[in-house]
C-alpha atoms as a PDB file:
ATOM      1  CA  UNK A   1     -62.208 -30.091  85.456  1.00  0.00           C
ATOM      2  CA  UNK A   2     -60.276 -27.679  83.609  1.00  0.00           C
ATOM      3  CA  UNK A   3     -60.556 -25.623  86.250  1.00  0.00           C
ATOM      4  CA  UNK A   4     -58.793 -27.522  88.730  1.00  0.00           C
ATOM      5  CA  UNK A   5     -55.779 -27.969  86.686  1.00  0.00           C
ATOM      6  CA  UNK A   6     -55.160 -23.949  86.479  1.00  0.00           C
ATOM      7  CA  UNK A   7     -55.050 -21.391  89.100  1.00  0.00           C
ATOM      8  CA  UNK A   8     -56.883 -17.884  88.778  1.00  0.00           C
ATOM      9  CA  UNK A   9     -53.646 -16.553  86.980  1.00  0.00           C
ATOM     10  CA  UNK A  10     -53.756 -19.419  84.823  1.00  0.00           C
ATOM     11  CA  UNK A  11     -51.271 -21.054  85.660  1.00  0.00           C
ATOM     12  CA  UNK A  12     -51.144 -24.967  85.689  1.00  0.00           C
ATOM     13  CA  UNK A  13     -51.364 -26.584  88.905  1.00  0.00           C
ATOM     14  CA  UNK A  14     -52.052 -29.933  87.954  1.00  0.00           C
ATOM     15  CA  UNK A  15     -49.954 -33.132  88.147  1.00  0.00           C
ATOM     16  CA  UNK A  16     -46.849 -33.689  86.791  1.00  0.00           C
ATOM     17  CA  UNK A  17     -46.676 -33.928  82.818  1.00  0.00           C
ATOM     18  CA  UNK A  18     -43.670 -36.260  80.847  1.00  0.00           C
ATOM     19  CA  UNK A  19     -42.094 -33.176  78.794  1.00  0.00           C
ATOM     20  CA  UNK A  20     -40.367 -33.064  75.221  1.00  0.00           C
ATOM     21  CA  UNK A  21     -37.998 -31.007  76.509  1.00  0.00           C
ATOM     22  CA  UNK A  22     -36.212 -34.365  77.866  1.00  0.00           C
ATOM     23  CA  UNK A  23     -36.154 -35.578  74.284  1.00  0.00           C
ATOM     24  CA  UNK A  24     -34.500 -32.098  73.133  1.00  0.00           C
ATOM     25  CA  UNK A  25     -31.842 -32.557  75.685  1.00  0.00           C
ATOM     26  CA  UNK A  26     -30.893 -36.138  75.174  1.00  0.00           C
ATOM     27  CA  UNK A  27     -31.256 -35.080  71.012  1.00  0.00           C
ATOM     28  CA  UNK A  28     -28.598 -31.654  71.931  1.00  0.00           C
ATOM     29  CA  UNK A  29     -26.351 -34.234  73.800  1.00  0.00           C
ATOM     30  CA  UNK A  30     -26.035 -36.850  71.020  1.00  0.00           C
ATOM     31  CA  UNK A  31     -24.805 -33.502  68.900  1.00  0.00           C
ATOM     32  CA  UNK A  32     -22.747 -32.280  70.824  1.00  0.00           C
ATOM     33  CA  UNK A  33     -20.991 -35.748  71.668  1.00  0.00           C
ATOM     34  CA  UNK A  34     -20.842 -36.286  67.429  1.00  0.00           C
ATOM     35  CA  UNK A  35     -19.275 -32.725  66.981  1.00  0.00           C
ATOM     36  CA  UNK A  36     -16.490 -33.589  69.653  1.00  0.00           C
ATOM     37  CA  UNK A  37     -15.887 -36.510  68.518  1.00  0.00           C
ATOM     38  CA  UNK A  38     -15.129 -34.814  64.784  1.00  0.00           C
ATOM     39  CA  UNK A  39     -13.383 -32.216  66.178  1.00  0.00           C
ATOM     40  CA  UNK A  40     -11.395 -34.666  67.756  1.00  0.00           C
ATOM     41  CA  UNK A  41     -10.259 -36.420  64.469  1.00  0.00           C
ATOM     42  CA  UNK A  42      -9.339 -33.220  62.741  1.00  0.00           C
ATOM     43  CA  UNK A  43      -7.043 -32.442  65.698  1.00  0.00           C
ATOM     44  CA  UNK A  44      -5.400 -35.594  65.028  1.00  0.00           C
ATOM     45  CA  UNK A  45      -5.220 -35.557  60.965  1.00  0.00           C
ATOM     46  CA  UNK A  46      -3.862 -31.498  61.529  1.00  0.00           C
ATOM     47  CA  UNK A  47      -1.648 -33.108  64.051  1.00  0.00           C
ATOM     48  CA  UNK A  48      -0.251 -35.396  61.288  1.00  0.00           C
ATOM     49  CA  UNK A  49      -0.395 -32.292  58.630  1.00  0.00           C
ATOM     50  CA  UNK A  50       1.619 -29.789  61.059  1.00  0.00           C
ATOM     51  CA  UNK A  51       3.989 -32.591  61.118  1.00  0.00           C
ATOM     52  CA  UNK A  52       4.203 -33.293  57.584  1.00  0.00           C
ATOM     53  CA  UNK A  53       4.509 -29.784  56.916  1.00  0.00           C
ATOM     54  CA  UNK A  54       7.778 -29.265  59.642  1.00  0.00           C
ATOM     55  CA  UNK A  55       9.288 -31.896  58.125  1.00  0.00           C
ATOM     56  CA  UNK A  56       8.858 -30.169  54.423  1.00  0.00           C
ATOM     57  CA  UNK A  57      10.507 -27.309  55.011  1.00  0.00           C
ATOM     58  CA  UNK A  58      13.021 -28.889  56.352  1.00  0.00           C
ATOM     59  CA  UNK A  59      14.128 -30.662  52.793  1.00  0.00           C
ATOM     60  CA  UNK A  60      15.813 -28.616  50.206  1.00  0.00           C
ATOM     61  CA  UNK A  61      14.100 -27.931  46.712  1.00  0.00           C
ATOM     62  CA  UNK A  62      16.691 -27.010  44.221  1.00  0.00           C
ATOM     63  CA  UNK A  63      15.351 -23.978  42.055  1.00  0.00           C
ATOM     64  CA  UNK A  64      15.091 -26.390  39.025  1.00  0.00           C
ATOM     65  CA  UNK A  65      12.929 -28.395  41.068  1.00  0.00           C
ATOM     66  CA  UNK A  66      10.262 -25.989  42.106  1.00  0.00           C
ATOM     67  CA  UNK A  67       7.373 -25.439  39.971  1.00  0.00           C
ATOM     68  CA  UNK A  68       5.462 -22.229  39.658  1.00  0.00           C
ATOM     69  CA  UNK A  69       3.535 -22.524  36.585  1.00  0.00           C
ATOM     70  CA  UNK A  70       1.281 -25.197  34.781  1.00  0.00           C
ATOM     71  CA  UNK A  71       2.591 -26.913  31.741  1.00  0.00           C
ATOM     72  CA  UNK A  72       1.119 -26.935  28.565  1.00  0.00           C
ATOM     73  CA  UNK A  73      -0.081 -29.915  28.817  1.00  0.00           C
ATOM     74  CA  UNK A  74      -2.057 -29.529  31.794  1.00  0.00           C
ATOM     75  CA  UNK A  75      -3.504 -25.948  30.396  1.00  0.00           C
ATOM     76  CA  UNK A  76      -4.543 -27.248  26.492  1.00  0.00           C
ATOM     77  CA  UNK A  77      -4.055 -31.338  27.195  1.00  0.00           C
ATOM     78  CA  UNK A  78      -2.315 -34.049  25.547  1.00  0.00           C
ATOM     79  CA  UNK A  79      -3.690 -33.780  22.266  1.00  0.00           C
ATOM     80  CA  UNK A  80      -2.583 -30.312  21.384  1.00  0.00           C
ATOM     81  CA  UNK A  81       0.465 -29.548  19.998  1.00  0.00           C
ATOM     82  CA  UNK A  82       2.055 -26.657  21.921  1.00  0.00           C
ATOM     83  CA  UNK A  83       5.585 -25.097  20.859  1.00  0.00           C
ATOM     84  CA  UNK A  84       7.880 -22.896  23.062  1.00  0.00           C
ATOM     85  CA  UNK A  85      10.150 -20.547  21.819  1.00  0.00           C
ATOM     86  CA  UNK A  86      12.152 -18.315  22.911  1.00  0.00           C
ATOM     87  CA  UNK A  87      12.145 -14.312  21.107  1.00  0.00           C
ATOM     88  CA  UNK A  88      16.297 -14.196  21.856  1.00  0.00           C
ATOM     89  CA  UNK A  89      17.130 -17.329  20.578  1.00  0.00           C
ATOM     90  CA  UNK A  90      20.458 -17.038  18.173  1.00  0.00           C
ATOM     91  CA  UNK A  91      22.151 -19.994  15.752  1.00  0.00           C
ATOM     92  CA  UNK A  92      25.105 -20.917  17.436  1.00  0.00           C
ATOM     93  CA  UNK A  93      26.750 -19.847  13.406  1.00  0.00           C
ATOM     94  CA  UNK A  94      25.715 -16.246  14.512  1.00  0.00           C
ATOM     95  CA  UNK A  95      28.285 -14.950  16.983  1.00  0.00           C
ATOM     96  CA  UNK A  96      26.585 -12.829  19.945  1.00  0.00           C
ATOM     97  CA  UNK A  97      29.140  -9.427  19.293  1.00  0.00           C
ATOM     98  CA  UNK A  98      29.796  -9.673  15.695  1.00  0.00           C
ATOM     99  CA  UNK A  99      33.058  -8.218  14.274  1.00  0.00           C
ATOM    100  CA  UNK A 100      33.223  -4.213  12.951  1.00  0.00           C
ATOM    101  CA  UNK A 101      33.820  -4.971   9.149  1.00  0.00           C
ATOM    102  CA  UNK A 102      35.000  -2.547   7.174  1.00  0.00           C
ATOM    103  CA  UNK A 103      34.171  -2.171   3.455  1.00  0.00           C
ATOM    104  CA  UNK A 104      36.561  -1.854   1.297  1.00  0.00           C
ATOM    105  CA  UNK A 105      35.558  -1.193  -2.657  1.00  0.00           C
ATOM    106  CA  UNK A 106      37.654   0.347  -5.369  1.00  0.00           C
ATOM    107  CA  UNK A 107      36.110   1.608  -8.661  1.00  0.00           C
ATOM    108  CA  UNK A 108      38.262   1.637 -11.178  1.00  0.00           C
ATOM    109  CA  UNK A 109      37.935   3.045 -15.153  1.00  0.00           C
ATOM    110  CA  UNK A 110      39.811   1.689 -17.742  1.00  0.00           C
ATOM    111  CA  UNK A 111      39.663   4.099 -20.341  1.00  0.00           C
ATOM    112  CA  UNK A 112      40.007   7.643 -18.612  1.00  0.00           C
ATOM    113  CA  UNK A 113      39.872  10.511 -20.666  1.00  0.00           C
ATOM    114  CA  UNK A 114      43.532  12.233 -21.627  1.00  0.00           C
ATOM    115  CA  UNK A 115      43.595  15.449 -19.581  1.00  0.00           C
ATOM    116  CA  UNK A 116      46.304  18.228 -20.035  1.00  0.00           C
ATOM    117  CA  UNK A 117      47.593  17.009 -16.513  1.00  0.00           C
ATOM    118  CA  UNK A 118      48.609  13.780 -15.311  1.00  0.00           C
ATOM    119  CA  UNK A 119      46.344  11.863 -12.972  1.00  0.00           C
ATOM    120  CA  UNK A 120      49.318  11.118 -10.240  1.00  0.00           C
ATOM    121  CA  UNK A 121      49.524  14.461 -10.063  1.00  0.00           C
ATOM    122  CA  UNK A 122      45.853  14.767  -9.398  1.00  0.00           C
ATOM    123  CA  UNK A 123      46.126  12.487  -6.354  1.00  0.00           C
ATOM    124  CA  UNK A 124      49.139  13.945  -4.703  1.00  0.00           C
ATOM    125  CA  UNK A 125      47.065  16.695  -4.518  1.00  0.00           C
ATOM    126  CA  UNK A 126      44.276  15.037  -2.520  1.00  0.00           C
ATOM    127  CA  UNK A 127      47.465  14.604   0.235  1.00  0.00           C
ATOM    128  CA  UNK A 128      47.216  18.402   0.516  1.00  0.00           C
ATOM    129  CA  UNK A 129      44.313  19.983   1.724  1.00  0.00           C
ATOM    130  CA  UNK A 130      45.369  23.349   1.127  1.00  0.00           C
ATOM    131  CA  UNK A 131      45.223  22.790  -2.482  1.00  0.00           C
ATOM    132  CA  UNK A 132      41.949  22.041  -2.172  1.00  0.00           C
ATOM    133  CA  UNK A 133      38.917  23.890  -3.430  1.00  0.00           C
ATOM    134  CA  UNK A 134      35.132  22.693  -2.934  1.00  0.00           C
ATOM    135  CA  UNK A 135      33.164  25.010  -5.083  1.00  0.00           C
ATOM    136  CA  UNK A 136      29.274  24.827  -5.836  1.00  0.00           C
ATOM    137  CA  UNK A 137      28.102  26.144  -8.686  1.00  0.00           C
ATOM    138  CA  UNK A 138      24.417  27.788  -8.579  1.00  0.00           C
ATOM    139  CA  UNK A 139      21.941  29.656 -10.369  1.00  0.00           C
ATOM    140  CA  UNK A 140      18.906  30.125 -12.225  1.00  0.00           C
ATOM    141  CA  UNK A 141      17.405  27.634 -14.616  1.00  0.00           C
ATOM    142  CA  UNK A 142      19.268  28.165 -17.730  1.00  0.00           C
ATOM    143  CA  UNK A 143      21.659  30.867 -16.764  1.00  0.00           C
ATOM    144  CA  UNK A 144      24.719  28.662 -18.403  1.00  0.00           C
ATOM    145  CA  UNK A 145      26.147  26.261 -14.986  1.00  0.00           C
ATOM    146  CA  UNK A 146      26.096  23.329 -16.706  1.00  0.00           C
ATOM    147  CA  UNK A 147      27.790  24.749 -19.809  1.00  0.00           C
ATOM    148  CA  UNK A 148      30.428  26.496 -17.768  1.00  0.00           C
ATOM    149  CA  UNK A 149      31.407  22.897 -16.069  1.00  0.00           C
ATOM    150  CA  UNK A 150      31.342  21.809 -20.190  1.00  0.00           C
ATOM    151  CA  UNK A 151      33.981  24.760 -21.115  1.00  0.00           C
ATOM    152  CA  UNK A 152      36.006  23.840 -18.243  1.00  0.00           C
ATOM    153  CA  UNK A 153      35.763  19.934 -19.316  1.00  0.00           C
ATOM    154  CA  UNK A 154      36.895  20.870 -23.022  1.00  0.00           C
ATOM    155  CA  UNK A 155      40.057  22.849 -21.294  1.00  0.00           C
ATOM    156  CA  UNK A 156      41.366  19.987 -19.086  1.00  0.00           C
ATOM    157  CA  UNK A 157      40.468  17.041 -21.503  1.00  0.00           C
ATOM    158  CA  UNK A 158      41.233  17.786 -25.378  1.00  0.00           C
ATOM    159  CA  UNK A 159      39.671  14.489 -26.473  1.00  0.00           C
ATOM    160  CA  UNK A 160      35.777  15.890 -25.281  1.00  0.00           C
ATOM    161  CA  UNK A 161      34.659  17.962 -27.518  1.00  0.00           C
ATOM    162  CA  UNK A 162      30.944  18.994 -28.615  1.00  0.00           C
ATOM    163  CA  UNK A 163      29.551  17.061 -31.337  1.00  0.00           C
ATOM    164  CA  UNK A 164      27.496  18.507 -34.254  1.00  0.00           C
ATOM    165  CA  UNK A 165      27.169  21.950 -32.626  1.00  0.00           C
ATOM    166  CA  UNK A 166      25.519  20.527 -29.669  1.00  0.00           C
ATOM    167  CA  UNK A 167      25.716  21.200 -26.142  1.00  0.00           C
ATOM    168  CA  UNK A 168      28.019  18.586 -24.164  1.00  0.00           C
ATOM    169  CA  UNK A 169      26.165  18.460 -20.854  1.00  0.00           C
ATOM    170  CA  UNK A 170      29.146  16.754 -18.681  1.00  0.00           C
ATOM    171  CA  UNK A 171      27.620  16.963 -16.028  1.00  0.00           C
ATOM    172  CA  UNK A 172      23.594  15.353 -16.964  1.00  0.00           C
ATOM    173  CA  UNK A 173      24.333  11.868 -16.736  1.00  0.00           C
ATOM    174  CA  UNK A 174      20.967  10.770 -15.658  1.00  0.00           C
ATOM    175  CA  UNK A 175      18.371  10.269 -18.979  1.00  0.00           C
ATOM    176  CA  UNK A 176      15.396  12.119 -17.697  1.00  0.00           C
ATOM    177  CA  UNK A 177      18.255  15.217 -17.674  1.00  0.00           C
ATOM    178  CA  UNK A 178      19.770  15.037 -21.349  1.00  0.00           C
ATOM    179  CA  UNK A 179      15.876  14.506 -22.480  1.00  0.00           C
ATOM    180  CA  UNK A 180      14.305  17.442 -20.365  1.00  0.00           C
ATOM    181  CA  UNK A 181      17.360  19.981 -21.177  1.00  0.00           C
ATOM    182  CA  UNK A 182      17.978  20.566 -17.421  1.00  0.00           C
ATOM    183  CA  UNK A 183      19.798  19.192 -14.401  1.00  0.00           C
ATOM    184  CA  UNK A 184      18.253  17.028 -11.458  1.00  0.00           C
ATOM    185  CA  UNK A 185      20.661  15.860  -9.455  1.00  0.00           C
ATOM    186  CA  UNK A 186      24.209  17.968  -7.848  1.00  0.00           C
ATOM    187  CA  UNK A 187      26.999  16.223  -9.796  1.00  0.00           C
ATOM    188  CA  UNK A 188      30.136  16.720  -8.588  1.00  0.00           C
ATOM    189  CA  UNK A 189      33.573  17.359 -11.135  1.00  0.00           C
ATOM    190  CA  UNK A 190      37.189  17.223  -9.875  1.00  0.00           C
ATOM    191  CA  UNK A 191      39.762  19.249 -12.464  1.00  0.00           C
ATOM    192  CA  UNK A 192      42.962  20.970 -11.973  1.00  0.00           C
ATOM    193  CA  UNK A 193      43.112  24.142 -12.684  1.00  0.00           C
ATOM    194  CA  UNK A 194      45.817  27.025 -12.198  1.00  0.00           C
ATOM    195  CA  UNK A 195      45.269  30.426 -11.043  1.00  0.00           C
ATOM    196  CA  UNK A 196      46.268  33.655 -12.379  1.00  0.00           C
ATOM    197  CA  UNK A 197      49.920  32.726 -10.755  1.00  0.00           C
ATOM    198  CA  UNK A 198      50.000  29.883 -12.411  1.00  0.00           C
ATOM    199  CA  UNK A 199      49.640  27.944  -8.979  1.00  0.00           C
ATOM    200  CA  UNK A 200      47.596  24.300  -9.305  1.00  0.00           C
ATOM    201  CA  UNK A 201      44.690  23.394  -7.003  1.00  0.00           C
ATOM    202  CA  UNK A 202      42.315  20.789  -7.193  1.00  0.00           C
ATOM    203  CA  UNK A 203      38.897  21.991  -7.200  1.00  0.00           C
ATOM    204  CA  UNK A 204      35.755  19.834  -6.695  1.00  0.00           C
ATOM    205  CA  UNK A 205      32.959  21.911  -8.686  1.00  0.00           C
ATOM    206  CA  UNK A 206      29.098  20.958  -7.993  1.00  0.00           C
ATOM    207  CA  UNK A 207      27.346  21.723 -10.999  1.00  0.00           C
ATOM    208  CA  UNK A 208      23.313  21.960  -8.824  1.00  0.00           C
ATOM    209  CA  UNK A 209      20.262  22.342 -10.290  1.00  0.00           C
ATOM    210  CA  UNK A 210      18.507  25.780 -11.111  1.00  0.00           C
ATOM    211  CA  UNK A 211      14.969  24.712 -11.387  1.00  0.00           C
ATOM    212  CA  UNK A 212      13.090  25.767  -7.407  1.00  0.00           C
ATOM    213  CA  UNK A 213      11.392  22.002  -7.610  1.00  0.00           C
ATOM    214  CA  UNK A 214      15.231  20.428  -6.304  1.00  0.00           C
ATOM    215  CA  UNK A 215      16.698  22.657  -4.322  1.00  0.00           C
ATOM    216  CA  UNK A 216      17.322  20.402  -1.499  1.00  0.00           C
ATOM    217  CA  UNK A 217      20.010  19.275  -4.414  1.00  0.00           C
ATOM    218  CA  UNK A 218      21.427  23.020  -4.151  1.00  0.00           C
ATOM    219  CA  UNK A 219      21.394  23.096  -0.328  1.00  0.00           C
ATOM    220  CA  UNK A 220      23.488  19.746   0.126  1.00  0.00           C
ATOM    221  CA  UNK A 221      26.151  21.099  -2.255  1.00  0.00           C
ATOM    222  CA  UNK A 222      26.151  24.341   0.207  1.00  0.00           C
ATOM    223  CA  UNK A 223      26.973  22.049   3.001  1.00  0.00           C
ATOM    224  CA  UNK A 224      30.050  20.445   1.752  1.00  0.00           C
ATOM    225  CA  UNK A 225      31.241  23.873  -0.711  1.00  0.00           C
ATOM    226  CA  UNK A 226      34.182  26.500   0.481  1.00  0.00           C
ATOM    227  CA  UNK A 227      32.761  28.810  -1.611  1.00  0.00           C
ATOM    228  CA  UNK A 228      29.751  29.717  -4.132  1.00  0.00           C
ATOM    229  CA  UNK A 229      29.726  30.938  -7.727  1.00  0.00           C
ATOM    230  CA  UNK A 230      26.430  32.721  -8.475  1.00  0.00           C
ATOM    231  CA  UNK A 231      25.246  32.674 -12.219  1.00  0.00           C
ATOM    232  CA  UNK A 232      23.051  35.619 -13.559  1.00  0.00           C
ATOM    233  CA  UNK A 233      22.002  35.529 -16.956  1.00  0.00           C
ATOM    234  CA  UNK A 234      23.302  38.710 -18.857  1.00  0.00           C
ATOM    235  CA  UNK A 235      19.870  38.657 -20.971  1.00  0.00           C
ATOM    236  CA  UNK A 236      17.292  37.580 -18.455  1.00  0.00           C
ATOM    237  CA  UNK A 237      18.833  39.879 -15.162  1.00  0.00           C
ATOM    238  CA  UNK A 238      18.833  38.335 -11.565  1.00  0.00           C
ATOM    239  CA  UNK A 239      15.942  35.927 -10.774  1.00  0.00           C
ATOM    240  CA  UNK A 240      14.701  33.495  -8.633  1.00  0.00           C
ATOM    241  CA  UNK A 241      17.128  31.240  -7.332  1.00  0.00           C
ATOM    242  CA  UNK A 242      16.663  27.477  -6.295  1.00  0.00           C
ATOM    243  CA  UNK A 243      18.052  27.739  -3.339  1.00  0.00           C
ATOM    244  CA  UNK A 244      16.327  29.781  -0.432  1.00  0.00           C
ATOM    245  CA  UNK A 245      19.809  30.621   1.204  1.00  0.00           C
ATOM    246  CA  UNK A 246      20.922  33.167  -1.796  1.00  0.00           C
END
């Protein structure tokens, strides 16, 4: 019976079959229907979105209106504490360009030592800088600056004098120097001395160091010195200097 249903190539021949393929088609036509009928209510909701949207940019946002970032509040929520502030924020006490002050100090001594000159005289001499001498005194340790600045001291003031056969050491004023025997620290002397004419100056005498340990002491007096007076101990002959520049 089979037989008469198929042909020799096997093909069917018989009577006409009810197919699924109707079913598929009606199935494909119910889909297709459903997807037009969604595309067809996007087209309407973009319809009303393209119009929303022209009629947005035609408003105007002021710049204080616009928001570009989250608040804090959104970011951590409403029960954290979150505080702003700003890295130039100034008191309103504080004025932005503050005024150039100038500083104005005066150091006065009330009982100055009596000196062979007067001290008016001293400061009408700072008027004139061609009376003026800067002079640094430099040496060896214990080739006799310091004492030189205390026989000049004893000249110009005849109330200092050496007490008990010891050595006055003006110039040491810091403790570590009178208890160590030697100077630390450039200390500078002002005195007014004549020359061999009899002619006043005013001469500012740096009395530096001699030990090799400060003589970044002896190099700042040779930045602000006219001239240099180099001390060589008769005894001991030339040696080492604290300063590298001798």
């Amino acid at each position: 019976m089979d037989t008469d249903l198929y042909d020799e190539f096997g093909n069917y021949v018989g009577p006409e079959l009810d197919s699924d393929d109707e079913d598929d088609l009606d199935e494909l036509g119910e889909v297709e229907d459903h997807v037009q009928d969604e595309a067809g209510d996007d087209d309407e909701e973009g319809g009303e979105g393209d119009a929303e949207d022209e009629a947005g940019t035609m408003e105007v946002v002021l710049h204080e209106d616009k928001k570009y970032y989250p608040t804090a509040e959104e970011v951590y929520g409403p029960e954290v504490e979150t505080v702003v502030q700003e890295e130039d924020t100034q008191p309103l006490t504080e004025p932005i360009i503050k005024p150039i002050r100038k500083k104005k100090f005066r150091m006065m001594e009330q009982e100055l030592p009596s000196t062979i000159y007067d001290m008016e005289y001293l400061a009408d001499l700072m008027d004139n800088p061609e009376l003026i001498r800067n002079i640094t005194l430099c040496g060896h340790l214990h080739h006799g600056k310091s004492s030189f600045v205390d026989t000049l001291v004893e000249q110009t003031h005849p109330e200092i004098r050496k007490h008990l056969d010891r050595d006055l050491r003006y110039t040491d004023t810091l403790f570590t120097e009178q208890e160590r025997g030697l100077s630390i620290k450039s200390t500078p002397v002002t005195l007014v001395l004549p020359d061999s004419k009899g002619k006043s100056f005013l001469f500012n005498v740096m009395d530096t160091p001699g030990h090799v340990n400060y003589s970044d002491e002896v190099t700042a007096a040779f930045r602000l010195s006219d001239g240099v007076v180099l001390f060589i101990d008769a005894a001991e002959g030339v040696s080492l200097s604290s300063s590298p520049e001798i």
